[in-house]
Protein backbone atom coordinates (compact mmCIF):
# COMPACT_ATOMS: atom_id res chain seq x y z
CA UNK A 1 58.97 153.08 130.63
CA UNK A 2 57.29 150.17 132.51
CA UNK A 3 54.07 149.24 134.26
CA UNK A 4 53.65 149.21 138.01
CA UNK A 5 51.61 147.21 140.21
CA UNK A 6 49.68 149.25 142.28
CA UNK A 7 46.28 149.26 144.77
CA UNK A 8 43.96 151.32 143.54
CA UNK A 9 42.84 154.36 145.73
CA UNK A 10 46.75 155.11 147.07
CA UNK A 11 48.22 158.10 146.16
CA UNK A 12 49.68 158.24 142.36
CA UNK A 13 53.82 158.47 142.76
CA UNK A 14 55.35 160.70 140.02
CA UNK A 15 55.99 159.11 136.56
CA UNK A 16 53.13 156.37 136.90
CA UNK A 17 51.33 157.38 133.91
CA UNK A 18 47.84 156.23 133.13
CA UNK A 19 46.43 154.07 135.81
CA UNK A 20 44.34 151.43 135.05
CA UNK A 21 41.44 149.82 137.31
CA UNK A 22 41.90 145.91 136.47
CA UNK A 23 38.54 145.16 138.89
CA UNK A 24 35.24 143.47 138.63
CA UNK A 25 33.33 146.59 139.64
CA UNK A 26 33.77 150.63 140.33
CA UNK A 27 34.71 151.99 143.56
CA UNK A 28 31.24 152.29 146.01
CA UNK A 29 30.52 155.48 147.01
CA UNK A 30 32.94 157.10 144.74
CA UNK A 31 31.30 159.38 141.58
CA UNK A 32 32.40 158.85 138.47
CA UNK A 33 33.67 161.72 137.56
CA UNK A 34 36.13 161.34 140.67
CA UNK A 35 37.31 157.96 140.15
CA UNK A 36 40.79 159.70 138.70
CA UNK A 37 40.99 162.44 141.07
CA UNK A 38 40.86 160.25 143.75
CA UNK A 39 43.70 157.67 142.61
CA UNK A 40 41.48 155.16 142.09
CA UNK A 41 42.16 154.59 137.59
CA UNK A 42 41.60 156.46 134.63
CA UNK A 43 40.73 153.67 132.76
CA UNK A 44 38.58 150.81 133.84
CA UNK A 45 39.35 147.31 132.29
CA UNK A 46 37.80 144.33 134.12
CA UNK A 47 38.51 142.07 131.18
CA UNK A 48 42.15 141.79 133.31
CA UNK A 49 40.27 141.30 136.40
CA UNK A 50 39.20 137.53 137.75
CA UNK A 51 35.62 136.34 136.94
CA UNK A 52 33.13 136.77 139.42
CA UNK A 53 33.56 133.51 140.51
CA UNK A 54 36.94 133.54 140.95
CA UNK A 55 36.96 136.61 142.91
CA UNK A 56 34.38 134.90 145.65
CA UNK A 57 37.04 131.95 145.68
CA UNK A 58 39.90 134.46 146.31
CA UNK A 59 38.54 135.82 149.22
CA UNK A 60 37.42 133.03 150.56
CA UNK A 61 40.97 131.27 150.44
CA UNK A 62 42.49 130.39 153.95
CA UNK A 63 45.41 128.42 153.03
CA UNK A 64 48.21 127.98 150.81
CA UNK A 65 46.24 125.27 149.14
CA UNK A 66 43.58 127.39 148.44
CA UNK A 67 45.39 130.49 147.24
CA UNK A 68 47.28 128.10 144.62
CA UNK A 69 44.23 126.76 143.28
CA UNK A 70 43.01 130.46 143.07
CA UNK A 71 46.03 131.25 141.00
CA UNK A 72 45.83 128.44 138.84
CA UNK A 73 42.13 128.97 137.87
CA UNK A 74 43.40 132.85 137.01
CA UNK A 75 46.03 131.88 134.75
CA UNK A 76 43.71 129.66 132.98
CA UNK A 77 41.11 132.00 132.63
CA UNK A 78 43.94 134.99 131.18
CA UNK A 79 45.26 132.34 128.71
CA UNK A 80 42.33 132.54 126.91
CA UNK A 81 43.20 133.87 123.33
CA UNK A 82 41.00 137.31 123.78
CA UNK A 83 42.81 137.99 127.33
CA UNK A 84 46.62 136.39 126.50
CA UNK A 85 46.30 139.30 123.54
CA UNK A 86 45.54 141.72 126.13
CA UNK A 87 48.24 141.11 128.27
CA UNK A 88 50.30 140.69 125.31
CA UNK A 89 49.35 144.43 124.52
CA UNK A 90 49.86 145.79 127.78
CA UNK A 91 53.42 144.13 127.98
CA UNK A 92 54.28 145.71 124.41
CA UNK A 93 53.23 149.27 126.27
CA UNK A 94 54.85 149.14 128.75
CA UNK A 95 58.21 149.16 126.59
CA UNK A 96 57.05 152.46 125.34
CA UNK A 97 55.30 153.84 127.96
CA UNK A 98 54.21 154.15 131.54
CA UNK A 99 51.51 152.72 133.10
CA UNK A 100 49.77 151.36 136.59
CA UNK A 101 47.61 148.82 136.65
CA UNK A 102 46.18 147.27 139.81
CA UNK A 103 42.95 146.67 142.12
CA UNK A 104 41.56 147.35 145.81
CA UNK A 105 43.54 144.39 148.04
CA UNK A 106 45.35 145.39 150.69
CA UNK A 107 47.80 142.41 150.47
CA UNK A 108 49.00 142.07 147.31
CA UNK A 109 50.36 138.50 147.96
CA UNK A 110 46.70 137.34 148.16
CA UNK A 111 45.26 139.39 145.30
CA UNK A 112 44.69 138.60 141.59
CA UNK A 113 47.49 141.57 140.63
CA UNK A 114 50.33 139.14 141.80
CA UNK A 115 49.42 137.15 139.49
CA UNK A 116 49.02 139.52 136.79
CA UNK A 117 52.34 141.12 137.33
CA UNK A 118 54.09 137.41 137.11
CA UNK A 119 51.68 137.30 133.96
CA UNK A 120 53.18 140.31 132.28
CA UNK A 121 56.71 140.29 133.25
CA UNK A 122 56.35 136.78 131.39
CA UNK A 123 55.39 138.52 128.42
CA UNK A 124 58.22 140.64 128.45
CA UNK A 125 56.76 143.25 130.20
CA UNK A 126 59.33 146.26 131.88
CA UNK A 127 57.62 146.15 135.86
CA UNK A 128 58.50 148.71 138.44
């Protein structure tokens, strides 16, 4: 059992389990009723997702200066009690089942889901 990392809209691979959407918003131009048969999630949760804010400072980041600060600001915001239990949650399920979390960046070195991976394998989490 474990939890992989993945970007949302790629094909599933088999033994993923439930795939979760950790974004701000829904796919554009994508029904809701197709959001799972297109490999997008099953299950939206943007409570594990950066704040609006911090998404706009994300993309914006050019250096390695930038992206730290980014990551920083993330961490902070997921130590907050209500999103350090989630994570705590999702680490305790992924000993006893299988999941996918992830979002829509191509590069997952500069997207919010490294940083939730590092995140979750701190909490004990089992990561494919």
């Amino acid at each position: 059992m474990a939890i992989r990392v993945v970007r949302l809209g790629t094909p599933r691979v088999p033994g993923e389990g439930l795939r979760i959407g950790t974004v701000r918003r829904p796919p554009r131009g994508v029904p809701k009723a197709e959001f799972a048969s297109r490999d997008f999630y099953d299950v939206w949760l943007p409570e594990a997702a950066p704040s609006e804010e911090l998404v706009k400072q994300a993309q914006a980041a050019e250096s390695d200066k930038d992206w730290a600060a980014f990551k920083r600001k993330y961490r902070a915001e997921m130590s907050h009690p209500e999103k350090a239990r989630l994570l705590d949650l999702l680490a305790a399920l992924s000993q006893r089942t299988d999941l996918a979390m992830g979002c829509y960046c191509e590069d997952e070195a500069h997207c919010h889901r490294s940083v939730l991976r590092d995140l979750l394998a701190e909490r004990g989490a089992v990561i494919r």
